[in-house]
Protein backbone atom coordinates (compact mmCIF):
# COMPACT_ATOMS: atom_id res chain seq x y z
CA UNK A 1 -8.22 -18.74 11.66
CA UNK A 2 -9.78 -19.67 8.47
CA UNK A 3 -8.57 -23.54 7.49
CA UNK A 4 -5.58 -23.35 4.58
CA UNK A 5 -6.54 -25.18 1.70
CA UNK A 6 -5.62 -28.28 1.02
CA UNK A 7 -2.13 -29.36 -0.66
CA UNK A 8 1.19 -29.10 0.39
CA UNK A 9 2.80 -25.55 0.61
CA UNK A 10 6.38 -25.50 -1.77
CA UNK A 11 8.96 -22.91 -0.60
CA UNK A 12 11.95 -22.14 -2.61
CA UNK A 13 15.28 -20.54 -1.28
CA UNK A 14 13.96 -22.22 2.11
CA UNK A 15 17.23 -22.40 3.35
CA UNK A 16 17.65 -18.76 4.44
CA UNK A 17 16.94 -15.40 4.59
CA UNK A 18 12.89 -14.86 3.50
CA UNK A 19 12.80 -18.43 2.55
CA UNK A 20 13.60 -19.95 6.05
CA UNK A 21 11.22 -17.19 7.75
CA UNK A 22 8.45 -18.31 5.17
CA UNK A 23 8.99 -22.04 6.42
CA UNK A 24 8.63 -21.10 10.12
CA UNK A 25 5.61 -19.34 9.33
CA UNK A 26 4.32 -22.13 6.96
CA UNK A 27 5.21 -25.04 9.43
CA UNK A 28 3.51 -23.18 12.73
CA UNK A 29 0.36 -22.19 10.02
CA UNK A 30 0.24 -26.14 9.92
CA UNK A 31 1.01 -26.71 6.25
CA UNK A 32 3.02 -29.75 5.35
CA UNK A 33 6.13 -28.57 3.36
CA UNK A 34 7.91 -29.19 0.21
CA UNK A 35 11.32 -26.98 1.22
CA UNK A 36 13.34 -26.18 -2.10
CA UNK A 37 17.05 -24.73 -2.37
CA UNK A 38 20.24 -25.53 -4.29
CA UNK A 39 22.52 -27.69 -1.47
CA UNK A 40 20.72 -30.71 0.62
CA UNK A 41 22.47 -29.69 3.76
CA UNK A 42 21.23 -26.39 4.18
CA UNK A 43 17.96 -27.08 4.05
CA UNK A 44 17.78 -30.16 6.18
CA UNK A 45 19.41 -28.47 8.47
CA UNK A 46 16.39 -25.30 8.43
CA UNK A 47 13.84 -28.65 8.01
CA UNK A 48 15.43 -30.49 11.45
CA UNK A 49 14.36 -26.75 13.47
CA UNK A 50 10.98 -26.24 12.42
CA UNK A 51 8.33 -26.87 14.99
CA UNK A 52 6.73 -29.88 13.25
CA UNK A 53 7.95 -33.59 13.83
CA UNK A 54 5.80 -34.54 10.22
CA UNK A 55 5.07 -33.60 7.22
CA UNK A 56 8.41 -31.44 5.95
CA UNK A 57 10.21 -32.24 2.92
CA UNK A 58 13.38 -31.11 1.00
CA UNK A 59 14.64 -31.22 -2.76
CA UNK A 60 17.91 -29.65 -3.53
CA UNK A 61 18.87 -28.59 -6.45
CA UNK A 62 19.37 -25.21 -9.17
CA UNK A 63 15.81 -24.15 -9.61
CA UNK A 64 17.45 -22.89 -13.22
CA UNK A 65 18.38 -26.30 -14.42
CA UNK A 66 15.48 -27.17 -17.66
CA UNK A 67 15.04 -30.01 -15.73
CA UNK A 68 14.63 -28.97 -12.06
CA UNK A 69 10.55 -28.83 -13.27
CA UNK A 70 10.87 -32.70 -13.41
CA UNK A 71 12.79 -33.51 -10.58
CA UNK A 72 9.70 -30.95 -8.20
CA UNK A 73 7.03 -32.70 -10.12
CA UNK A 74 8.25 -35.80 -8.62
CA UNK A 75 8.83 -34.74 -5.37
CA UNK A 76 5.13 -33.83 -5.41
CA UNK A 77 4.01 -37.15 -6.10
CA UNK A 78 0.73 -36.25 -7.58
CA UNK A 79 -0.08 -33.90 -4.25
CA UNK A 80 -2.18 -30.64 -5.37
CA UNK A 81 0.17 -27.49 -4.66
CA UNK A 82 -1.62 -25.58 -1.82
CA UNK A 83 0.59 -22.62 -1.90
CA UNK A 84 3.82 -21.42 -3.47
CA UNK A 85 6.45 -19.37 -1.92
CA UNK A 86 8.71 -18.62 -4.44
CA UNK A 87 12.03 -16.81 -2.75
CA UNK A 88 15.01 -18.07 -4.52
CA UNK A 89 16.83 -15.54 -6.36
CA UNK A 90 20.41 -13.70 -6.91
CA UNK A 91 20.96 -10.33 -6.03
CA UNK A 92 23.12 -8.18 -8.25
CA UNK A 93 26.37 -9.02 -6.74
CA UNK A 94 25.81 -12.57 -6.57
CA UNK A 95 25.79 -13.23 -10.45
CA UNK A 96 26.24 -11.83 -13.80
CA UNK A 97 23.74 -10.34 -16.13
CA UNK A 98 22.78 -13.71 -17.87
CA UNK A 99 22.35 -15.53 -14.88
CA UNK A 100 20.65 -12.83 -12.66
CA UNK A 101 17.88 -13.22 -15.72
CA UNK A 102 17.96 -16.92 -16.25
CA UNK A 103 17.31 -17.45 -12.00
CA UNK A 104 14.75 -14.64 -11.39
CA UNK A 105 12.97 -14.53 -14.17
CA UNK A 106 13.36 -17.50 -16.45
CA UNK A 107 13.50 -20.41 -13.82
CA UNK A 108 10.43 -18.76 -12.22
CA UNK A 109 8.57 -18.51 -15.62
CA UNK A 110 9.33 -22.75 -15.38
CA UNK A 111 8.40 -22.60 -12.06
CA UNK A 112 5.15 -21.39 -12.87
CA UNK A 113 4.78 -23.54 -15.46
CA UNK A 114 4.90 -26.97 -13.55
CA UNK A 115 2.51 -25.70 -10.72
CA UNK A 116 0.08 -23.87 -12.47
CA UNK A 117 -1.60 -26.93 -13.20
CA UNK A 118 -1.30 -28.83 -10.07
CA UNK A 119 -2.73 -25.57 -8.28
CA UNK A 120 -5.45 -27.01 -5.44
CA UNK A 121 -8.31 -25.24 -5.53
CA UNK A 122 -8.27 -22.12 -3.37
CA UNK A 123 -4.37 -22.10 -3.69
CA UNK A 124 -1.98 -19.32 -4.25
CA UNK A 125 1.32 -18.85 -5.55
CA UNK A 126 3.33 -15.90 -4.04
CA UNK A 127 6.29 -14.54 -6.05
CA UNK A 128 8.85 -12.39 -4.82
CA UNK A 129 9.98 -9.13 -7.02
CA UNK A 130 11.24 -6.30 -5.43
CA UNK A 131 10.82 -2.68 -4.66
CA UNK A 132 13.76 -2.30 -7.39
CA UNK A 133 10.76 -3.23 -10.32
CA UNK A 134 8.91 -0.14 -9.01
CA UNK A 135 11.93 1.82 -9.18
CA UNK A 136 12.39 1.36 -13.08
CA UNK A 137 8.77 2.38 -13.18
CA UNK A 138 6.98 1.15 -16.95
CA UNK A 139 9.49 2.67 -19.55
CA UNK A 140 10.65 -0.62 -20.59
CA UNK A 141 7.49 -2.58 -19.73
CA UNK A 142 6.55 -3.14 -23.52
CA UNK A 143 9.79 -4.96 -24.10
CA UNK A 144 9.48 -6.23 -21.00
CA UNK A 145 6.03 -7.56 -21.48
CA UNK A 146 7.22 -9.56 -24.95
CA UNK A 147 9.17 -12.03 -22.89
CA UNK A 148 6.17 -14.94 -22.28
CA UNK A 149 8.72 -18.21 -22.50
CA UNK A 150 11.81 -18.82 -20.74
CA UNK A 151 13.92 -19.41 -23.94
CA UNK A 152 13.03 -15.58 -24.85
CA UNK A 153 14.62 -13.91 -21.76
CA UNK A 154 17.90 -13.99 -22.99
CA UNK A 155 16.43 -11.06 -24.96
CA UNK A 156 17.10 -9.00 -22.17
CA UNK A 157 19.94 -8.96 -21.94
CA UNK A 158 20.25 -6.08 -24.29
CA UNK A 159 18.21 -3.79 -21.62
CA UNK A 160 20.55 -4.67 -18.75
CA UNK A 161 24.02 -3.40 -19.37
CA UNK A 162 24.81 -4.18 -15.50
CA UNK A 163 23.93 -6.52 -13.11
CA UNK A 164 21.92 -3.81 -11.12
CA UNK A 165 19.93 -3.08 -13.95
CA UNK A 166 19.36 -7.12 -15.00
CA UNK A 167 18.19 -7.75 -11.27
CA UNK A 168 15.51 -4.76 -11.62
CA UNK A 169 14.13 -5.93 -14.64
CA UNK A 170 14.02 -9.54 -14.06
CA UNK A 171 11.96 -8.44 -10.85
CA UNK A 172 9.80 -6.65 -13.10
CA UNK A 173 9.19 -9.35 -15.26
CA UNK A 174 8.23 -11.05 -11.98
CA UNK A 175 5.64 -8.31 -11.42
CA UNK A 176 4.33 -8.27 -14.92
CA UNK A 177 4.24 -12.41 -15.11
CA UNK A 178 1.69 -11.72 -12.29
CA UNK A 179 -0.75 -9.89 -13.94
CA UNK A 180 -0.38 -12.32 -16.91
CA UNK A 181 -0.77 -15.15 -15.34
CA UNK A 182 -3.60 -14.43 -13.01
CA UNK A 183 -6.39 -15.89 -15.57
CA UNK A 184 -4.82 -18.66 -16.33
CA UNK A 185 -4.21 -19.48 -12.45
CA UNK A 186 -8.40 -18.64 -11.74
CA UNK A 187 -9.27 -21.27 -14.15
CA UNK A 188 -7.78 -23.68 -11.62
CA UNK A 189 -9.64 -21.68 -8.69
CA UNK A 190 -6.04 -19.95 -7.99
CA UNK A 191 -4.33 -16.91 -6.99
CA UNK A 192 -1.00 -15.42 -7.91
CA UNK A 193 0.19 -12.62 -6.79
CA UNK A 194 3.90 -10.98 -5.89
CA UNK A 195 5.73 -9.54 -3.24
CA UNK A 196 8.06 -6.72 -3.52
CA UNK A 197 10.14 -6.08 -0.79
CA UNK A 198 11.93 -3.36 0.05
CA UNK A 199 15.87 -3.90 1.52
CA UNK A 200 15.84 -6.75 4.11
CA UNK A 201 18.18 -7.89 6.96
CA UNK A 202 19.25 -10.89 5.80
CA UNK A 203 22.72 -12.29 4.58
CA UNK A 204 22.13 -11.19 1.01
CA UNK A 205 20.57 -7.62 1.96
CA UNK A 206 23.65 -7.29 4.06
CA UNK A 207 26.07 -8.12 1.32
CA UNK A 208 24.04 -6.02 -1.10
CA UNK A 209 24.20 -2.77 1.51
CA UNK A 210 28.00 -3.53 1.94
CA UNK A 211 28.66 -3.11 -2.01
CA UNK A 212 26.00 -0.40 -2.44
CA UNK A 213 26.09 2.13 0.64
CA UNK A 214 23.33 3.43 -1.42
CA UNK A 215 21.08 1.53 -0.04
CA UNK A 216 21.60 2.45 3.38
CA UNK A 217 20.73 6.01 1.88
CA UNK A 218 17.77 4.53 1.15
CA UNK A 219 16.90 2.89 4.48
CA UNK A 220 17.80 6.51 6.22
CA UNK A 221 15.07 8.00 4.02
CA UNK A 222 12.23 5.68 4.24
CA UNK A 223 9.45 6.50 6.81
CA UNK A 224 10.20 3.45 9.04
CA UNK A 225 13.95 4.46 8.98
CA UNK A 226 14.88 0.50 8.86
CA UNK A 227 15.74 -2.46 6.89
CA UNK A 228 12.93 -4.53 7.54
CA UNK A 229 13.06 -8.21 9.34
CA UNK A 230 12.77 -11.14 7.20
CA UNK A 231 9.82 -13.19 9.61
CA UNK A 232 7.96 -9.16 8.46
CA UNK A 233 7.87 -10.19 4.69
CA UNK A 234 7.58 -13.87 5.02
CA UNK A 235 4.43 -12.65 7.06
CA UNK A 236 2.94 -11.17 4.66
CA UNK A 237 3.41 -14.39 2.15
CA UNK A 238 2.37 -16.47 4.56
CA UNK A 239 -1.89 -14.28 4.89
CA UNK A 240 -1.51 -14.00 0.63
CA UNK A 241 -1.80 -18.18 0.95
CA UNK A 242 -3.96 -18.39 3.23
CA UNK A 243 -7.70 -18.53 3.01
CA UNK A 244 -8.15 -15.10 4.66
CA UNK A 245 -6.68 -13.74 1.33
CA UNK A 246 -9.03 -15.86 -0.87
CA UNK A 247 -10.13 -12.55 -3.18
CA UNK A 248 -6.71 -11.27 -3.87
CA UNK A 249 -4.78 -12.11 -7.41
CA UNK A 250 -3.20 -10.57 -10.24
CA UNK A 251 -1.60 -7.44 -7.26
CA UNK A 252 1.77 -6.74 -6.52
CA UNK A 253 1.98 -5.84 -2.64
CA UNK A 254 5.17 -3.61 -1.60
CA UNK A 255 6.57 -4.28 1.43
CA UNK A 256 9.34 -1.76 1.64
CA UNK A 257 8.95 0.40 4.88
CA UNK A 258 6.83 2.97 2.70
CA UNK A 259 10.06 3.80 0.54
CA UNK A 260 8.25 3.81 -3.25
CA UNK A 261 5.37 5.56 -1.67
CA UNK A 262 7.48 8.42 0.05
CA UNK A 263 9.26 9.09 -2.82
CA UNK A 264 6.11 9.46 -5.02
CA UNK A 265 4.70 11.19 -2.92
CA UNK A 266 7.67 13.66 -2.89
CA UNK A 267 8.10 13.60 -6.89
């Protein structure tokens, strides 16, 4: 395997779901980690299982606090940023519209922010959208597209008249912040890049399927036939940071079981 580069790996929403599987993945890859959710226990708790004694450390807090930037660039300590797995989210029934925008899209445009910068060289930061930005296709990607600072996402409010619709365009302002950012990230020697997964067995996909037996609609129709396994997406994270991905930036990769791509193909 080709060696990571060097810097410590940050992983938000580490304390479950994608996160957690991301940090199994990350520790047994060898990185040292930087493990980021909102409550302390939580993610000591996923820090205390992982398969290295060394070299794993937590910082709780809301990644949509102004000032959660400060509190991760001291946590870093001056350490270069190897990788970033940026999980943490809300689903639609988690949240309302203004806070469905301020987590996923605004906190991440801080996120961004603080590590662009402190990017090692080699490095990559993976961001998680969703299969739900390729659903709303480009219509509103030129309003979309206008939101470049966190203050201005408020804005869109206005295009989201439910928390369904806020969660698929925050996700793709997530997939758009990509392709903006990807310059900016290659002057450091960077990547960036985004994941977009399709529905997921994890604690949130289940409460979202619950609420929405759409979904499960969905699921029944895609070509795998199956909500896909949350160690299957943090895979795929886990190769876009390593060096064996070293030519790949500015892309949004679907993992979804083939759903967008089955129903393209159909329309």
């Amino acid at each position: 395997m080709s060696a990571n580069p060097t810097g410590i790996a940050v992983i938000t929403g580490a304390a479950s779901g994608m996160g957690q599987a991301a940090a199994q993945l990350m520790a047994k890859a060898g990185w040292p980690l930087l493990l980021c959710d909102l409550k302390a226990e939580p993610l000591q708790q996923v820090a205390h299982e992982l398969p290295q004694a060394k070299g794993v450390e937590t910082l709780a807090g809301d990644i949509a606090d102004p000032a959660y930037g400060e509190k991760l660039v001291a946590a870093l300590a001056g350490r270069p940023v190897g990788a970033l797995v940026h999980c943490a989210g809300l689903s639609p029934t988690l949240a309302d519209v203004a806070r469905i925008l301020d987590v996923n899209l605004a906190a991440t445009m801080r996120l961004v922010d603080v590590v662009r910068p402190r990017m090692a060289e080699g490095a990559a930061a993976v961001l998680f959208a969703s299969s739900a930005a390729h659903m709303i296709g480009s219509a509103m990607d030129e309003q979309i597209s206008k939101v470049t600072t966190p203050d201005a996402v408020k804005s869109l409010i206005a295009l989201s008249p439910d928390t369904g619709t806020a969660y698929s365009v925050s996700k793709r302002g997530v997939f758009l912040l990509v392709r903006r950012e990807a310059k900016a990230f290659g002057q450091h020697g960077a990547r960036i890049v985004s994941i977009s997964p399709g529905i997921i067995d994890t604690p949130m996909g289940r409460a979202e399927m619950k609420g929405h037996p759409i979904m499960q609609q969905l699921v029944d129709a895609s070509p795998l036939k199956r909500s896909a396994r949350a160690e299957e997406v943090a895979a795929v994270a886990v190769f876009l940071c390593s060096a064996a991905a070293s030519f790949v930036t500015a892309i949004d990769v679907l993992v979804d079981g083939g759903s967008i791509g089955s129903m393209n193909a159909g329309s």
